[in-house]
N, C-alpha and C. Protein backbone atom coordinates (compact mmCIF):
# COMPACT_ATOMS: atom_id res chain seq x y z
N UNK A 1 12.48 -11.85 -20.29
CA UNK A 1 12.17 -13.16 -19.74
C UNK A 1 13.40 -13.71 -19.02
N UNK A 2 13.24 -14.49 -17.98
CA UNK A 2 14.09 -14.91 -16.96
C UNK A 2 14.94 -16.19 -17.66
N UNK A 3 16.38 -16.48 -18.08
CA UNK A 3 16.86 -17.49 -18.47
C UNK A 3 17.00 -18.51 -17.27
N UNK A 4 17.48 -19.43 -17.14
CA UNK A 4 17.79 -20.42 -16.33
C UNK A 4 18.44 -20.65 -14.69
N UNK A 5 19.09 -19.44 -15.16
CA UNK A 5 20.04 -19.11 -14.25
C UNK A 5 19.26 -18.35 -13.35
N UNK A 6 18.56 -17.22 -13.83
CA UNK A 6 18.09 -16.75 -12.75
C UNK A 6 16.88 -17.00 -12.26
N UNK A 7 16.76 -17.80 -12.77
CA UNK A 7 14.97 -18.67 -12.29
C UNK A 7 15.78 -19.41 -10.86
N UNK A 8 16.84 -20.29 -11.40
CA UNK A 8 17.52 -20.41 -10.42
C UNK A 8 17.47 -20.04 -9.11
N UNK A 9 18.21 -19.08 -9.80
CA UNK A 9 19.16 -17.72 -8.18
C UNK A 9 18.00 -17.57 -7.36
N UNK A 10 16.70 -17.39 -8.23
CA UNK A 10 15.56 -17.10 -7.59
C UNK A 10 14.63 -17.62 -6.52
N UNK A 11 14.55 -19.05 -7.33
CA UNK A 11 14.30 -20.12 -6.48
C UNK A 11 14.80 -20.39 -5.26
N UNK A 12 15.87 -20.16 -5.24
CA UNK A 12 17.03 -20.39 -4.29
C UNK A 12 17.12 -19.59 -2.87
N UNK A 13 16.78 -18.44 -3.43
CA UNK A 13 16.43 -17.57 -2.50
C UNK A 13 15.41 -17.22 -1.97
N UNK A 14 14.41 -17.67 -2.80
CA UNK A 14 12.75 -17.52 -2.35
C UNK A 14 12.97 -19.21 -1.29
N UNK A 15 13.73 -20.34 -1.35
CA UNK A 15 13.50 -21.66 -0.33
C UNK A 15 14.22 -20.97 1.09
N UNK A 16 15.26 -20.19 0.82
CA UNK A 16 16.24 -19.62 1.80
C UNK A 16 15.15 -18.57 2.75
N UNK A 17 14.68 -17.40 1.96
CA UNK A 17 13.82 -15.99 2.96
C UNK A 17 13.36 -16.62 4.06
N UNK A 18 13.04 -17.36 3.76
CA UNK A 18 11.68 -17.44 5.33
C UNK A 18 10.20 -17.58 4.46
N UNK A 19 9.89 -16.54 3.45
CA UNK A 19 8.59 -16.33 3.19
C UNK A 19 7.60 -17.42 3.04
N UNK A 20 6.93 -17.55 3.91
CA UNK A 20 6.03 -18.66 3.87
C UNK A 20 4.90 -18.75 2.68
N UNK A 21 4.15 -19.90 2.77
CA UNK A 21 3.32 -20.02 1.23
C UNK A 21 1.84 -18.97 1.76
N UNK A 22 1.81 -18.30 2.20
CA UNK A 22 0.83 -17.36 3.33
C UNK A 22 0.83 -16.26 2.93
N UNK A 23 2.34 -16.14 1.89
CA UNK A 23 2.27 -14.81 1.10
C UNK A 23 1.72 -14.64 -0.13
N UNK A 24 1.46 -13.19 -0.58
CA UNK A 24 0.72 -13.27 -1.88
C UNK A 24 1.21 -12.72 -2.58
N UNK A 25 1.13 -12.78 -3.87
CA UNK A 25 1.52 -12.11 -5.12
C UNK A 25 0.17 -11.77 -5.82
N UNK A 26 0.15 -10.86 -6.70
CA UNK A 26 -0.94 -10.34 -7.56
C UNK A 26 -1.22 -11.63 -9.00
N UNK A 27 -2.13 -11.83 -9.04
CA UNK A 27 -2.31 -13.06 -9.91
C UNK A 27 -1.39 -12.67 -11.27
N UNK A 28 -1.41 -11.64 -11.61
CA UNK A 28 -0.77 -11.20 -12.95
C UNK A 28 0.33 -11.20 -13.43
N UNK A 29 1.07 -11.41 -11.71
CA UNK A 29 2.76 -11.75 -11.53
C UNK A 29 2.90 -13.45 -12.08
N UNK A 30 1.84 -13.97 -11.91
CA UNK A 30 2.00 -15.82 -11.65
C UNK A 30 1.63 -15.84 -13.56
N UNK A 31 1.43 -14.53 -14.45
CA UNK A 31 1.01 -15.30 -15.77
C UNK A 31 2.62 -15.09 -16.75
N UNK A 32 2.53 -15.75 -17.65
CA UNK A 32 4.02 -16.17 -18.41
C UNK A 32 3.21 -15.50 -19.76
N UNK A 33 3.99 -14.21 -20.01
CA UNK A 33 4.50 -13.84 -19.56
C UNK A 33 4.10 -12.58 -18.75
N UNK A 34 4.51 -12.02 -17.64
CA UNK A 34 3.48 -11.52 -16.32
C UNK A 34 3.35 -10.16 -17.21
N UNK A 35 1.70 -10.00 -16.46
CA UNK A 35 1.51 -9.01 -17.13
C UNK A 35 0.99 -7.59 -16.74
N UNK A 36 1.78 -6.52 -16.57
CA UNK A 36 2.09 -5.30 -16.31
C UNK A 36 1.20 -4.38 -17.37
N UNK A 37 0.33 -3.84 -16.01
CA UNK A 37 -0.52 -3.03 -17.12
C UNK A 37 -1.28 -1.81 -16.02
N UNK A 38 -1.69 -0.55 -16.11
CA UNK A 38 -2.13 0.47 -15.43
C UNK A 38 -3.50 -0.43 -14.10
N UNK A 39 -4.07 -0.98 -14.98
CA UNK A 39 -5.25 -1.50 -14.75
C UNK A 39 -5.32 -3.07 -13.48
N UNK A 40 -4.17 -3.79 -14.22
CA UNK A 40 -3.37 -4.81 -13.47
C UNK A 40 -3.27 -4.11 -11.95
N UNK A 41 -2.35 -3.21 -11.64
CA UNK A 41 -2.05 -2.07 -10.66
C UNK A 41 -3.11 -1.79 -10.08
N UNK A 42 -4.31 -1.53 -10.64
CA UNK A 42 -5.35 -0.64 -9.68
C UNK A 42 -5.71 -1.65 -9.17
N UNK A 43 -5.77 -3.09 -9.90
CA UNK A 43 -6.67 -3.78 -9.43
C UNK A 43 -5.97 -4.77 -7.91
N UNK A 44 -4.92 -4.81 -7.71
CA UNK A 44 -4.20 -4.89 -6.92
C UNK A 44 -4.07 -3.94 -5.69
N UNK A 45 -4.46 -2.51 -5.65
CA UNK A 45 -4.17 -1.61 -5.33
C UNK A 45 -5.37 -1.49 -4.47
N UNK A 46 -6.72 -1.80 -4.95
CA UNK A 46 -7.47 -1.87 -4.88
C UNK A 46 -7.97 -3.00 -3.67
N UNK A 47 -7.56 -4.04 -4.21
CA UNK A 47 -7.62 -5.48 -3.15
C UNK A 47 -7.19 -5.31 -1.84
N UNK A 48 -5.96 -4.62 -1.96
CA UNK A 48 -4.56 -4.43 -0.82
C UNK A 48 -5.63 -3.09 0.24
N UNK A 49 -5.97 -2.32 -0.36
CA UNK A 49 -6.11 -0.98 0.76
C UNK A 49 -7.74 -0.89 0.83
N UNK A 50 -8.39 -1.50 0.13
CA UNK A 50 -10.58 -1.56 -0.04
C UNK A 50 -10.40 -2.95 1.30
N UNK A 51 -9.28 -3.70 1.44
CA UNK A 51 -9.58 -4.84 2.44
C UNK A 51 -8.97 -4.20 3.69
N UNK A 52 -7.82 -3.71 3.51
CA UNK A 52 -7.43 -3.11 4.98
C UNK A 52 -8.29 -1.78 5.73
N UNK A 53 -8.67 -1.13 4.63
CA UNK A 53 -9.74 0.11 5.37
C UNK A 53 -10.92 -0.16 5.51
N UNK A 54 -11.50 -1.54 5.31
CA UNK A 54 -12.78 -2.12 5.16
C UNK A 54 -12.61 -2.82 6.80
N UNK A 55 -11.57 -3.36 6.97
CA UNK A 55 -11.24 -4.39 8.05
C UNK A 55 -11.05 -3.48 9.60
N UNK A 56 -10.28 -2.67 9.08
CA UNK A 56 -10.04 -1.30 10.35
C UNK A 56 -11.28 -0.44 10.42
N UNK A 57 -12.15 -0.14 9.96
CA UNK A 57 -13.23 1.19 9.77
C UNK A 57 -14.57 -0.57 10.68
N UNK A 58 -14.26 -1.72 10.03
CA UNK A 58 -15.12 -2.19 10.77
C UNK A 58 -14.98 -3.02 12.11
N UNK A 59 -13.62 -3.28 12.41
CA UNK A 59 -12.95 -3.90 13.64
C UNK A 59 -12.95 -2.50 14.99
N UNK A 60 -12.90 -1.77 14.77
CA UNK A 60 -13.11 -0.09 15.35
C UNK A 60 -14.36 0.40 15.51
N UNK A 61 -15.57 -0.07 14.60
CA UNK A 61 -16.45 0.79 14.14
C UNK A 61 -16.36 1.69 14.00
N UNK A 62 -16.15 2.59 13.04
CA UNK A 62 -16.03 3.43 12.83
C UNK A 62 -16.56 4.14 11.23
N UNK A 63 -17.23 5.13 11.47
CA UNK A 63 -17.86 5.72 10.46
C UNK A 63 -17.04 6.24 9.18
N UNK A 64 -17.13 5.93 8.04
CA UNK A 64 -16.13 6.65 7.51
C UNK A 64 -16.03 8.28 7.10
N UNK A 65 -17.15 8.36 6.94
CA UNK A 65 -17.44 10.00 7.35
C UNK A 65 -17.30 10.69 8.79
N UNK A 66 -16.47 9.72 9.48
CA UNK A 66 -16.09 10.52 10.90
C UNK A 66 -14.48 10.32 10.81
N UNK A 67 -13.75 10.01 9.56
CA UNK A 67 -12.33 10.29 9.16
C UNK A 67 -12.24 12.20 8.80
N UNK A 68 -11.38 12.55 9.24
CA UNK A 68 -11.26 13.82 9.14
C UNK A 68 -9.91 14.01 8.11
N UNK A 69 -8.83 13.49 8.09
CA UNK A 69 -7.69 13.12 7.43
C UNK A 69 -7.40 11.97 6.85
N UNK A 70 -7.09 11.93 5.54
CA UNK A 70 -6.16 10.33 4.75
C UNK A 70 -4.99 10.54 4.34
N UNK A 71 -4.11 10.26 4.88
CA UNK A 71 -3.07 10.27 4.18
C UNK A 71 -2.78 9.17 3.76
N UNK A 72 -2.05 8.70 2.50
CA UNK A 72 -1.57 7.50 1.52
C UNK A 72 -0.34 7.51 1.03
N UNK A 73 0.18 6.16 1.14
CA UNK A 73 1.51 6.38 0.37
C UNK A 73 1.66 5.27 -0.59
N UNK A 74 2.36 4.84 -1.59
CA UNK A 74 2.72 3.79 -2.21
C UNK A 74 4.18 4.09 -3.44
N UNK A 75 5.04 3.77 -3.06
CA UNK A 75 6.25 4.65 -3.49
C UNK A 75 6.29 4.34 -5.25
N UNK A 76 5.87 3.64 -6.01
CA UNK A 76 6.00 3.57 -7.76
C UNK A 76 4.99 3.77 -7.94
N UNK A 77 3.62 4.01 -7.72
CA UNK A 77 2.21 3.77 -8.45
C UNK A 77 1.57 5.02 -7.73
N UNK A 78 1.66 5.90 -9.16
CA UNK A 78 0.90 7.06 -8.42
C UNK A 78 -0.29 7.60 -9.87
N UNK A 79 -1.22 6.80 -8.86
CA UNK A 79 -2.60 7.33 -10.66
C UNK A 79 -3.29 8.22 -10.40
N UNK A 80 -4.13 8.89 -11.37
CA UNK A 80 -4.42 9.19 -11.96
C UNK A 80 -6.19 9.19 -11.87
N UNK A 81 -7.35 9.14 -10.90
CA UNK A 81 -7.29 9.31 -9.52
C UNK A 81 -5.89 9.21 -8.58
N UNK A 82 -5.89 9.31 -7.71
CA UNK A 82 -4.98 9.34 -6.86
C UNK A 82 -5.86 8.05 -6.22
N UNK A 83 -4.81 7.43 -4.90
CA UNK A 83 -5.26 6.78 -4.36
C UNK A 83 -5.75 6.82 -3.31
N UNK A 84 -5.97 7.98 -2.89
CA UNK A 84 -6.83 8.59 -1.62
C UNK A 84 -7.71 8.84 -2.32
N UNK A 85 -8.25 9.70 -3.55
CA UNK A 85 -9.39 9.77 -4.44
C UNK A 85 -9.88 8.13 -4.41
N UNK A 86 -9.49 7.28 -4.82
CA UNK A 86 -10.08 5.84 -4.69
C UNK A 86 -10.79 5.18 -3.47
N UNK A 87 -10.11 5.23 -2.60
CA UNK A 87 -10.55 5.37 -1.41
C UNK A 87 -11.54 6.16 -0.81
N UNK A 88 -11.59 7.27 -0.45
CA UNK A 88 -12.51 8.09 -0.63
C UNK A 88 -14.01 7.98 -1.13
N UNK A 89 -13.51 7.58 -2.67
CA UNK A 89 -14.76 7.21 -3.31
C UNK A 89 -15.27 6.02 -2.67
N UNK A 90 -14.73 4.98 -2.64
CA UNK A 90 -15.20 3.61 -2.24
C UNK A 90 -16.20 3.42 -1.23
N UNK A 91 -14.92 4.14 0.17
CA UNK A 91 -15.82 4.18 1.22
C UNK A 91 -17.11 5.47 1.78
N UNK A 92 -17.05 6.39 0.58
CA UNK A 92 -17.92 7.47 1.01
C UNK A 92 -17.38 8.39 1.94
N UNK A 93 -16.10 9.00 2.09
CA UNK A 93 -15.57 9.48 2.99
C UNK A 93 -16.11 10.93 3.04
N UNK A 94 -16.57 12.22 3.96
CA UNK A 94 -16.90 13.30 3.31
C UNK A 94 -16.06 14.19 2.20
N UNK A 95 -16.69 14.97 1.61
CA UNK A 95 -16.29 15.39 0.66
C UNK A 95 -15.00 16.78 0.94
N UNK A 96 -15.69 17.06 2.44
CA UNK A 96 -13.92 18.20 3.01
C UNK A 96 -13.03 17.49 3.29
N UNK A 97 -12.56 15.93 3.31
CA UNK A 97 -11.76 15.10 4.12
C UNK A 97 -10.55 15.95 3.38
N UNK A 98 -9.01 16.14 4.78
CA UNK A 98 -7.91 16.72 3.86
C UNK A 98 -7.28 15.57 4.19
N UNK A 99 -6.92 15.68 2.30
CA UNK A 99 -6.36 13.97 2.51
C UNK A 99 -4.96 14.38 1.22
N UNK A 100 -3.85 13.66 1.70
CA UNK A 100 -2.68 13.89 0.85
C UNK A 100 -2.12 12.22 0.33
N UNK A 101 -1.79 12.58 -1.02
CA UNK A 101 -1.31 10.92 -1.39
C UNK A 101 0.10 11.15 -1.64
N UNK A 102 1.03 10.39 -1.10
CA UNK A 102 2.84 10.31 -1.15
C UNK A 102 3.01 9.63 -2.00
N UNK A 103 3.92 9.78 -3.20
CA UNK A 103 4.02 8.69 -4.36
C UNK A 103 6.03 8.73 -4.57
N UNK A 104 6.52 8.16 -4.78
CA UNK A 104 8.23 7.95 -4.96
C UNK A 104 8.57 8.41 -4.71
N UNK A 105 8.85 7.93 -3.16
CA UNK A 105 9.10 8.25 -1.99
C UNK A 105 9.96 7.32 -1.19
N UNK A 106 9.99 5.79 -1.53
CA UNK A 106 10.65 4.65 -1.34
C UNK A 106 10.19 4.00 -0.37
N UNK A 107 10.51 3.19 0.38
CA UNK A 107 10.24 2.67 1.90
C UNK A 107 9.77 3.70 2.90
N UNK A 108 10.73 4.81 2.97
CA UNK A 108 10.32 5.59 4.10
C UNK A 108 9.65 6.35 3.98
N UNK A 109 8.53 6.19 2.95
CA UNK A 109 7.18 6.66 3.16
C UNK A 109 6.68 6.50 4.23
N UNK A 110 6.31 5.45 4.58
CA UNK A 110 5.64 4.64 5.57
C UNK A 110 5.34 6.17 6.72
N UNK A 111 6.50 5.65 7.27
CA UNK A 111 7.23 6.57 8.41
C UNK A 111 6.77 8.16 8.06
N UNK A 112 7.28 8.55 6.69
CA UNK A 112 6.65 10.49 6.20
C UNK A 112 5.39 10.18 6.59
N UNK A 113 4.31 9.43 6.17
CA UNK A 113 3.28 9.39 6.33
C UNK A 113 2.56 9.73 7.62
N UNK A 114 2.98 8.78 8.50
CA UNK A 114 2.81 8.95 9.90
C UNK A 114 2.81 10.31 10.65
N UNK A 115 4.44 10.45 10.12
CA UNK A 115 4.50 12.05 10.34
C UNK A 115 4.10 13.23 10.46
N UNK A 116 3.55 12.89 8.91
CA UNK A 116 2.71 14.21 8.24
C UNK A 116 1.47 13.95 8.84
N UNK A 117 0.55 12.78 9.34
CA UNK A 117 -0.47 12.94 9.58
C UNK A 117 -0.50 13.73 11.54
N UNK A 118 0.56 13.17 11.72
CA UNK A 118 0.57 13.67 13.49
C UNK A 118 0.99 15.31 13.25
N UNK A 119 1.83 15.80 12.50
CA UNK A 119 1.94 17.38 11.89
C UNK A 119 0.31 17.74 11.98
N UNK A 120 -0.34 17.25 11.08
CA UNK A 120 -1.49 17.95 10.41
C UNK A 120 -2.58 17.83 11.48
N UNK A 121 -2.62 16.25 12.40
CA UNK A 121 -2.97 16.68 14.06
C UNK A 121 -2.54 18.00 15.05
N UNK A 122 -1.57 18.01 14.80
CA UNK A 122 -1.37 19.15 15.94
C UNK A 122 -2.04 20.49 15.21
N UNK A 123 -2.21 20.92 13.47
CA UNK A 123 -3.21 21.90 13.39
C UNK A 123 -4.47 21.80 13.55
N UNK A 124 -4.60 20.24 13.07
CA UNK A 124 -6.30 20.92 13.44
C UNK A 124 -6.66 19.64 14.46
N UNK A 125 -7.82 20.58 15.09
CA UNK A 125 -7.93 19.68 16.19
C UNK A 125 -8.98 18.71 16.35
N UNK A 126 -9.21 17.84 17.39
CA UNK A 126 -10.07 17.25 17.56
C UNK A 126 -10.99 16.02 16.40
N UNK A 127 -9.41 15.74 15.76
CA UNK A 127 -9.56 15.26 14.08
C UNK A 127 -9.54 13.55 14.41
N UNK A 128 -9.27 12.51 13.78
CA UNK A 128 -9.47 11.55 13.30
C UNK A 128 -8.56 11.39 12.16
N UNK A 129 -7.36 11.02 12.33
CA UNK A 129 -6.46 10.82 10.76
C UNK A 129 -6.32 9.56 10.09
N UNK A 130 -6.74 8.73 9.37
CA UNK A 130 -6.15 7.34 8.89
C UNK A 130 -4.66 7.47 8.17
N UNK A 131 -4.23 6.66 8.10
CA UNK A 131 -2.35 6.62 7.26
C UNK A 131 -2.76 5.26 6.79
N UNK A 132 -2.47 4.67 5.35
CA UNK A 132 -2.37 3.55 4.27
C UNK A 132 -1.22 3.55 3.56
N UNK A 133 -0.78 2.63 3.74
CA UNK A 133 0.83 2.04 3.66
C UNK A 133 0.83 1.32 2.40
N UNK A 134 1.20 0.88 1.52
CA UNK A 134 1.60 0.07 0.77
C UNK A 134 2.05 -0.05 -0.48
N UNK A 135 2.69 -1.01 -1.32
CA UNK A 135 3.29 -1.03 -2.22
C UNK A 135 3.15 -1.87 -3.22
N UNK A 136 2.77 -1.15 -4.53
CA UNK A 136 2.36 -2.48 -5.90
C UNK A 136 3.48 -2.96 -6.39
N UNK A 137 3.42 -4.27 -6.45
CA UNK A 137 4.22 -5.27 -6.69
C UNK A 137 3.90 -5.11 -8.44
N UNK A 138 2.70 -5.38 -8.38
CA UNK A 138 2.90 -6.01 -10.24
C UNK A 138 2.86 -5.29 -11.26
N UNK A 139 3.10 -4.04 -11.12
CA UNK A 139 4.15 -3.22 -12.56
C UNK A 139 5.89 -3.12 -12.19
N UNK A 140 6.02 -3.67 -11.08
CA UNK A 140 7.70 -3.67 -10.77
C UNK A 140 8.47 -5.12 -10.90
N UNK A 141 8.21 -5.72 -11.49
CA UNK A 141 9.14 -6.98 -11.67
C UNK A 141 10.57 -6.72 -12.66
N UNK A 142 11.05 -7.08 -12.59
CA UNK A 142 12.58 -7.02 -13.12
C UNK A 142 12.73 -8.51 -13.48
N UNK A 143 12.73 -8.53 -15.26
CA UNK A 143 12.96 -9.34 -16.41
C UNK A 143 14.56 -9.50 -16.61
N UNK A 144 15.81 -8.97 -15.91
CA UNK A 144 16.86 -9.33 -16.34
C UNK A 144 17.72 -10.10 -15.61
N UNK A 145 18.67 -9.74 -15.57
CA UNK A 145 19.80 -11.02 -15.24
C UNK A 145 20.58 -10.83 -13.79
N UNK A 146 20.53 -9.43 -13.85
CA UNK A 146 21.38 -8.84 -12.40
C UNK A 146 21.03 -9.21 -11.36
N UNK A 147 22.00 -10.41 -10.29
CA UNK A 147 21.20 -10.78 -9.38
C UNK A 147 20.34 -9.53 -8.20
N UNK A 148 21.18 -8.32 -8.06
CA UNK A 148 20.93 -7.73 -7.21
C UNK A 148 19.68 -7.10 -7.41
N UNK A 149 19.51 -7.34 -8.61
CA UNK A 149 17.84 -6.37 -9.17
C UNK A 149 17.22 -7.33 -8.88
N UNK A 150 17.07 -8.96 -9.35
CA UNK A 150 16.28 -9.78 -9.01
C UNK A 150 15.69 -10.06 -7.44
N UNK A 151 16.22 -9.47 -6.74
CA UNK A 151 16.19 -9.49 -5.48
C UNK A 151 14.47 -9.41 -5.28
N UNK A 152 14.02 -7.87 -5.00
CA UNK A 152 12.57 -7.26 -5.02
C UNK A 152 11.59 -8.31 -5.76
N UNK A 153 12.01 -9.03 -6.62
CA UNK A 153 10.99 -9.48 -7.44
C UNK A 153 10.93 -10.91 -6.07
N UNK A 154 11.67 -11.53 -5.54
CA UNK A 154 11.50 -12.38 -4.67
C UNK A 154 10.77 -12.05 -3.18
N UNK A 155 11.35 -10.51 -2.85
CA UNK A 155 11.03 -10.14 -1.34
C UNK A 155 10.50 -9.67 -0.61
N UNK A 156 9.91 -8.75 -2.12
CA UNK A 156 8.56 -7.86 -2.15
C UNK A 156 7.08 -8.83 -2.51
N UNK A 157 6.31 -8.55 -1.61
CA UNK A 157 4.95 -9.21 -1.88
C UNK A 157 3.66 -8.22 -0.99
N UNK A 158 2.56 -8.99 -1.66
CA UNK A 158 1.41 -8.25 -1.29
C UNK A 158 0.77 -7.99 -0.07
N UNK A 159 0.70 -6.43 -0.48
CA UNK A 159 0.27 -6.02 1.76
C UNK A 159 -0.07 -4.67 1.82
N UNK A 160 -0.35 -4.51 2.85
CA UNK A 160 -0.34 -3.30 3.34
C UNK A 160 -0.81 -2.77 4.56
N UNK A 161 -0.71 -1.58 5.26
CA UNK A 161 -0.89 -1.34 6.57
C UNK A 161 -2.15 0.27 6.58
N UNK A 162 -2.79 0.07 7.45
CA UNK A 162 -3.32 0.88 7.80
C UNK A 162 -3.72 1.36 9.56
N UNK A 163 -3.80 2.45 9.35
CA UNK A 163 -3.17 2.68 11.36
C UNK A 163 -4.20 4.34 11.24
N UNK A 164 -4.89 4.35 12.84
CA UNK A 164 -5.51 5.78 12.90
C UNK A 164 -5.24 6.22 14.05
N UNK A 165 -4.89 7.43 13.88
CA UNK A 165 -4.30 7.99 14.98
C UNK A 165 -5.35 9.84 15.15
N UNK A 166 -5.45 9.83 16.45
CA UNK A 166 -6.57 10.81 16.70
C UNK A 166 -5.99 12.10 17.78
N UNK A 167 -6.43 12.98 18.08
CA UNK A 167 -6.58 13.83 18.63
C UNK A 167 -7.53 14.40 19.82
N UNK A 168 -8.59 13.43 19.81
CA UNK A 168 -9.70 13.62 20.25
C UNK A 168 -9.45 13.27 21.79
N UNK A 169 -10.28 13.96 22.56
CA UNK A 169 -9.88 13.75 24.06
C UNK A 169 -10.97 12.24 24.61
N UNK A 170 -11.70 12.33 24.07
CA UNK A 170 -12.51 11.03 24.12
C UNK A 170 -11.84 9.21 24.25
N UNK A 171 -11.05 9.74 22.78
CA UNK A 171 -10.11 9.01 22.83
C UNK A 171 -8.67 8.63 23.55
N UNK A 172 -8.43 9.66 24.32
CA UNK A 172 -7.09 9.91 24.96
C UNK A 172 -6.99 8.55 26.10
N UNK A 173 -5.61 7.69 26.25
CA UNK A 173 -5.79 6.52 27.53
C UNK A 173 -5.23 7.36 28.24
């Protein structure tokens, strides 16, 4: 639990970021005392990437059985389904989709991700790849005193990215 001081430091630095009240935290972060649990995680996990591949598959139209590739990353939270298995399931994706999930990996997942999916374009062709970005906040909070650890618990918040990148000549500008 956070003593005085660093509720403080915290405060202090959360009026200083920039981060506007526009940002989110996982409700489980806001309970005293917050509560970190497998399930907490999915359900977060869940919110963050079922709204961004829901929002892109329908701002695009796009079929989700006309995804040919998923790649996923989220650098601390790697379950048990996987989180391309979650996905997958949700949206009905076909059942050959080759789909890879990146797990602690850090920030520059993001970026491997991308990578690996434009790699796995140039083998196969005429594909459709999605890439899902993001990172669970609420099994990572840091309960102690060190300002420099307290940091993440202020700067990190809820999000994520999703981006499709294709092969297809249809698609080509």
């Amino acid at each position: 639990m956070h003593d005085r001081e660093s509720v403080d430091f915290q405060t202090k630095v959360l009026e200083r970021s920039g981060i506007g009240a526009e940002s989110c935290m996982p409700i489980t972060v806001h309970e005293i005392p917050p509560y970190s649990s497998l399930k907490a995680t999915r359900n977060e996990t869940e919110t963050v990437l079922f709204t961004i591949v829901k929002d892109l598959l329908s701002k695009h139209k796009i079929n989700p059985k006309s995804i040919d590739i998923l790649v996923s990353n989220c650098s601390l939270f790697s379950p048990t389904p996987s989180i391309t298995s979650m996905v997958i399931n949700k949206f009905g994706f076909r059942s050959n989709i080759k789909s890879i999930n990146l797990s602690g990996m850090g920030c520059s997942a993001g970026i491997l991700s991308i990578s690996l999916a434009k790699d796995l374009l140039k083998v196969h062709k005429n594909c459709l790849a999605l890439v899902l970005s993001m990172e669970a906040v609420a099994p990572n909070g840091y309960g102690g005193r060190m300002k420099s650890m307290l940091l993440p618990n202020i700067l990190f918040r809820m999000g994520g990215a999703a981006i499709l990148l294709s092969n297809r000549k249809q698609e080509k500008q």
